[in-house]
N, C-alpha and C. Protein backbone atom coordinates (compact mmCIF):
# COMPACT_ATOMS: atom_id res chain seq x y z
N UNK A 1 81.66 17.26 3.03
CA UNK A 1 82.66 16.30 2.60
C UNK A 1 83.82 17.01 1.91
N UNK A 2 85.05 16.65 2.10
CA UNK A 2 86.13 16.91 1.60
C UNK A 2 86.44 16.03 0.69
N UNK A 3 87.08 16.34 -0.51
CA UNK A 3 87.76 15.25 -1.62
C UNK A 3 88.88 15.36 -1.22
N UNK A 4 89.85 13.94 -1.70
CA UNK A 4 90.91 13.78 -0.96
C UNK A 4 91.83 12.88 -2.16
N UNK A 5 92.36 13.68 -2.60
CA UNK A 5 93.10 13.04 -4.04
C UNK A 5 94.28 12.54 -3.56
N UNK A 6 94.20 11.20 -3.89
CA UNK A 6 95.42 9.87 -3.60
C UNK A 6 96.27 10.00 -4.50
N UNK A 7 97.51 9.89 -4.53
CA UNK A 7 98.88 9.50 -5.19
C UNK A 7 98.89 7.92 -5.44
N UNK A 8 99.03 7.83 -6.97
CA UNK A 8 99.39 6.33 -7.54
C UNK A 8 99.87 5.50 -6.30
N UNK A 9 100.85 6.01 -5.32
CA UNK A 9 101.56 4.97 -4.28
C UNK A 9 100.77 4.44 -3.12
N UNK A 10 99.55 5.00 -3.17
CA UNK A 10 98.80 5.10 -2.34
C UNK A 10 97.14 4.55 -2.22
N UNK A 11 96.81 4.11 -3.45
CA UNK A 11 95.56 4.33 -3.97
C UNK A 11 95.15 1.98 -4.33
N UNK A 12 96.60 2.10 -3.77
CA UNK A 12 96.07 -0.10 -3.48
C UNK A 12 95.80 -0.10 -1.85
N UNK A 13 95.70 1.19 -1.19
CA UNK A 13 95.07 1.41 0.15
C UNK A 13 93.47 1.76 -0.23
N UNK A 14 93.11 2.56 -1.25
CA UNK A 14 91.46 3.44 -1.77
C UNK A 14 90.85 2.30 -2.68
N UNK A 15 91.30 0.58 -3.05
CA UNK A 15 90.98 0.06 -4.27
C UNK A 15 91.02 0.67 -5.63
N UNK A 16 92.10 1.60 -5.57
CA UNK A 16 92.53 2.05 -6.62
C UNK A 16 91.93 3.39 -7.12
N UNK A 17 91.17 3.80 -6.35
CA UNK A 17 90.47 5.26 -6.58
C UNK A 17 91.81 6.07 -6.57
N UNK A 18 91.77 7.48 -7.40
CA UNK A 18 92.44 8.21 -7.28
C UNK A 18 91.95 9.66 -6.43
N UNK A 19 90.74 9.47 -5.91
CA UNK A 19 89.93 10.73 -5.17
C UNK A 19 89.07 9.99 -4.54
N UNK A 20 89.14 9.94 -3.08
CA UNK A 20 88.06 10.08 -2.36
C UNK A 20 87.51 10.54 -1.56
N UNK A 21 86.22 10.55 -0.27
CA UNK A 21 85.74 11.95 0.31
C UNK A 21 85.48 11.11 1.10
N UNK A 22 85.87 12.31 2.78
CA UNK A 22 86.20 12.33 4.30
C UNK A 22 85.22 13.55 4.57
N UNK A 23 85.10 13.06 5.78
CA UNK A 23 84.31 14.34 6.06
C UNK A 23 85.32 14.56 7.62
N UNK A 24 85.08 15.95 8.09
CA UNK A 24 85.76 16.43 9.64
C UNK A 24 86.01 17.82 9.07
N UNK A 25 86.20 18.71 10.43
CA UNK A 25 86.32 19.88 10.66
C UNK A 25 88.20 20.36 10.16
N UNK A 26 88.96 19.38 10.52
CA UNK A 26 90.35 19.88 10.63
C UNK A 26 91.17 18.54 10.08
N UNK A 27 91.91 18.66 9.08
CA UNK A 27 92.99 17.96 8.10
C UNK A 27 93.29 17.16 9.50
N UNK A 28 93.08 16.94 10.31
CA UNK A 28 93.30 15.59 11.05
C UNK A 28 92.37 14.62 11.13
N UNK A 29 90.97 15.23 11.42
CA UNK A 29 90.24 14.45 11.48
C UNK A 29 89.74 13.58 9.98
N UNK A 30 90.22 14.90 9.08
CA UNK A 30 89.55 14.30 7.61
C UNK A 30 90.83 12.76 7.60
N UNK A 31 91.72 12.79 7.79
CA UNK A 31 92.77 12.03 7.87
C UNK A 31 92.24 10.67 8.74
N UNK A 32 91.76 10.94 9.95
CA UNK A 32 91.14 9.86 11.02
C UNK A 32 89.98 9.37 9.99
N UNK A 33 88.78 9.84 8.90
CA UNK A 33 87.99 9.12 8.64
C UNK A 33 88.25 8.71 7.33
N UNK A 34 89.36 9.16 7.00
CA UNK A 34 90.43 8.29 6.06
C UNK A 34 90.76 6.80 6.09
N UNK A 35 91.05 6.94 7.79
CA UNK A 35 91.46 6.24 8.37
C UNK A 35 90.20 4.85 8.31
N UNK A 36 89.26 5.37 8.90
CA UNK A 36 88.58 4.30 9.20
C UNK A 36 87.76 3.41 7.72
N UNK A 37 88.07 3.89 6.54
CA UNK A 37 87.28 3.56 5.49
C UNK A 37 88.87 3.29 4.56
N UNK A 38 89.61 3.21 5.13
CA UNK A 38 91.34 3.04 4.11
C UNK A 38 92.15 2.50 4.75
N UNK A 39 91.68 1.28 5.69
CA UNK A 39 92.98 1.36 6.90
C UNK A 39 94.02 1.38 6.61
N UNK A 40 95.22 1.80 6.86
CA UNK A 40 96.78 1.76 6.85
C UNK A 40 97.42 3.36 6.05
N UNK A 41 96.06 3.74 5.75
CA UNK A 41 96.72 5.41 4.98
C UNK A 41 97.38 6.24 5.97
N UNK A 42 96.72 6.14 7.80
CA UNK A 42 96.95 7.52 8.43
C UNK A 42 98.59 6.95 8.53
N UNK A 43 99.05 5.74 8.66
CA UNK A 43 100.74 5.57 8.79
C UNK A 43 101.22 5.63 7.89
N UNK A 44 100.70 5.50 6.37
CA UNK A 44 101.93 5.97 5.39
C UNK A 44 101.66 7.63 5.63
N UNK A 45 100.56 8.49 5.82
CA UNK A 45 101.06 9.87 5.76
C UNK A 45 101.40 10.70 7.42
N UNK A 46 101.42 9.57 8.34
CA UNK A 46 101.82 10.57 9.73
C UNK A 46 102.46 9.51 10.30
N UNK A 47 103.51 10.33 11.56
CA UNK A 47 103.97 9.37 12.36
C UNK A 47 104.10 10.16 13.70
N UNK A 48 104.93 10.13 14.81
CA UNK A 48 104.65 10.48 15.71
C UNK A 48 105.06 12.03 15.86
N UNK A 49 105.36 12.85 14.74
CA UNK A 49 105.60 14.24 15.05
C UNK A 49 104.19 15.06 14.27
N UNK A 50 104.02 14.25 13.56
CA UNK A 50 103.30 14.66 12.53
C UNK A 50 103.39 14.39 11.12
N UNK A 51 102.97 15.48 10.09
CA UNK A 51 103.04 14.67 8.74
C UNK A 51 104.39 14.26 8.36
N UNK A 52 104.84 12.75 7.50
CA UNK A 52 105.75 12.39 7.45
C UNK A 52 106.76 13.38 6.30
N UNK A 53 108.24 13.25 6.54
CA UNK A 53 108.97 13.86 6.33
C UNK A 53 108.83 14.07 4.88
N UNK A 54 108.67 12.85 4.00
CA UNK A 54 108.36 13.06 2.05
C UNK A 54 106.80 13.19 1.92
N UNK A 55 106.22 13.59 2.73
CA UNK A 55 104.24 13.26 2.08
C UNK A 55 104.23 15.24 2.63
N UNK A 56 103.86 15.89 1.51
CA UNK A 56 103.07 17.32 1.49
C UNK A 56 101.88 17.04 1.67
N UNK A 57 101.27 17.95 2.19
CA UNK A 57 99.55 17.62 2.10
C UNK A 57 99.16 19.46 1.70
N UNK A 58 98.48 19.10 1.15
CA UNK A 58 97.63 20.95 0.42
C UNK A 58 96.35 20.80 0.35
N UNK A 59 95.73 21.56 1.25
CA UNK A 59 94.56 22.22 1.14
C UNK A 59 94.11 23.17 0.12
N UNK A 60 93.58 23.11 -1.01
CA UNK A 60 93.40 23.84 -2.31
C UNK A 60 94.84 23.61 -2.84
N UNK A 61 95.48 24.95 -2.98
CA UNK A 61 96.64 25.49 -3.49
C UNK A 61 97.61 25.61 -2.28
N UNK A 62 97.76 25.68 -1.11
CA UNK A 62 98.06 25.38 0.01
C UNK A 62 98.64 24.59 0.89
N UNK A 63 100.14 24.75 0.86
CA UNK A 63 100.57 23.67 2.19
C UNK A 63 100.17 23.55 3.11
N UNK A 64 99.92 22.71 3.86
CA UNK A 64 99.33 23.10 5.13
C UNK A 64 100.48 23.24 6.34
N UNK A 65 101.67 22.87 6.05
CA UNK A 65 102.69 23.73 7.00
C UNK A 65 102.61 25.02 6.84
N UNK A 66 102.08 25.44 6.22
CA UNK A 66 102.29 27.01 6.12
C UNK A 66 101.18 28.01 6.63
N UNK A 67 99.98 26.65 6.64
CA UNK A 67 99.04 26.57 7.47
C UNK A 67 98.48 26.63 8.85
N UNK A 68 97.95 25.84 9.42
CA UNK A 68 97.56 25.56 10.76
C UNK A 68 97.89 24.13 10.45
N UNK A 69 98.64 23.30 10.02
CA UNK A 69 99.14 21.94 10.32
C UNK A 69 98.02 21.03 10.12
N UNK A 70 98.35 19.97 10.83
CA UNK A 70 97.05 19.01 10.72
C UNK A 70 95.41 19.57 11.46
N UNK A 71 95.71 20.91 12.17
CA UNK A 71 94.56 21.44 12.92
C UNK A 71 93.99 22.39 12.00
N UNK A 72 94.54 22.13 10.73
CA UNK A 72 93.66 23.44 9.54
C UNK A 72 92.79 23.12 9.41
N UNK A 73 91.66 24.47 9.54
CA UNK A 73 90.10 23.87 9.40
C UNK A 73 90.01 23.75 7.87
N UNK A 74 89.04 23.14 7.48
CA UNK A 74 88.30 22.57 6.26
C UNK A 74 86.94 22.54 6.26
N UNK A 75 86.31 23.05 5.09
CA UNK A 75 85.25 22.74 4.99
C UNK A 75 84.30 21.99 4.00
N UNK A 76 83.34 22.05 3.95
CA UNK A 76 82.72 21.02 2.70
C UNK A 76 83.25 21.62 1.12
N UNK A 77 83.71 20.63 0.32
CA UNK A 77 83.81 21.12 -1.21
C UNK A 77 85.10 21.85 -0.99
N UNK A 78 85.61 21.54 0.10
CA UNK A 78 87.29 21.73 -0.22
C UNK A 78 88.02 20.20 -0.77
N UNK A 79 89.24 20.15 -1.26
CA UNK A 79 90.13 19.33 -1.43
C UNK A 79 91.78 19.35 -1.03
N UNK A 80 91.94 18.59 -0.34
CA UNK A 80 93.15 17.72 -0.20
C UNK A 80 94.15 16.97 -0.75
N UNK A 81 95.00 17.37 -1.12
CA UNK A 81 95.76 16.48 -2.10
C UNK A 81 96.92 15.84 -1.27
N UNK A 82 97.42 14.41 -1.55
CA UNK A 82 98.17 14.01 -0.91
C UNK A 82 99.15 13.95 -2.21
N UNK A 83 100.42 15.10 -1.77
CA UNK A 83 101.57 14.46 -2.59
C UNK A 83 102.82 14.43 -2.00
N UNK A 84 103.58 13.16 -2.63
CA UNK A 84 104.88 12.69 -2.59
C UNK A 84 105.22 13.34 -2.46
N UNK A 85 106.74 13.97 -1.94
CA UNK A 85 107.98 14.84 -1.94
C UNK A 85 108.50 13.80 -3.03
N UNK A 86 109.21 14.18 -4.12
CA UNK A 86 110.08 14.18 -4.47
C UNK A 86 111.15 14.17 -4.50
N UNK A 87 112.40 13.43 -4.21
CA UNK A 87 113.96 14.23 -3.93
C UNK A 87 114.76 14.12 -5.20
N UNK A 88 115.17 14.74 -5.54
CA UNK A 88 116.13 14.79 -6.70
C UNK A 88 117.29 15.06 -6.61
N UNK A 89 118.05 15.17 -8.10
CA UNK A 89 119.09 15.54 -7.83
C UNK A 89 119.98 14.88 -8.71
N UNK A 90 121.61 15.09 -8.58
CA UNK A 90 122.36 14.06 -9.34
C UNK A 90 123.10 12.92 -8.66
């Protein structure tokens, strides 16, 4: 199982959990059984290119663009964090 730490914007999809656990081989699939126990999470964080343009996703300490993408393997007693982009500025 993977832990999978939700963002406040996100977590009236988890009943308000701020961490919960997916199991799968590769940050897609953990995402697909996201999916099936959270419905409506895999469209706020993907769309048809891939992960959406403001949602980072990190594996440990780890972007996973910098990664193998949504095909990064994972294994048990890893974590996932889903965070916001931010934009700032003046």
């Amino acid at each position: 199982m993977v832990t999978v730490r939700i963002p406040t914007p996100l977590r009236s999809l988890t009943g308000g959990e701020e961490q919960v656990t997916a199991s799968g081989e590769t940050v897609r699939a953990v995402i697909e059984a996201l999916e099936k126990n959270h419905p409506g999470i895999k469209d706020r964080l993907l769309d048809e290119k891939g992960v959406r343009r403001f949602v980072n996703l990190y594996l440990g300490d780890e972007d996973i663009r910098f990664l193998d993408g949504l095909d990064t393997k994972v294994k048990a007693g890893d974590e996932l964090s889903i965070v916001p982009a931010i934009a700032g500025g003046r």
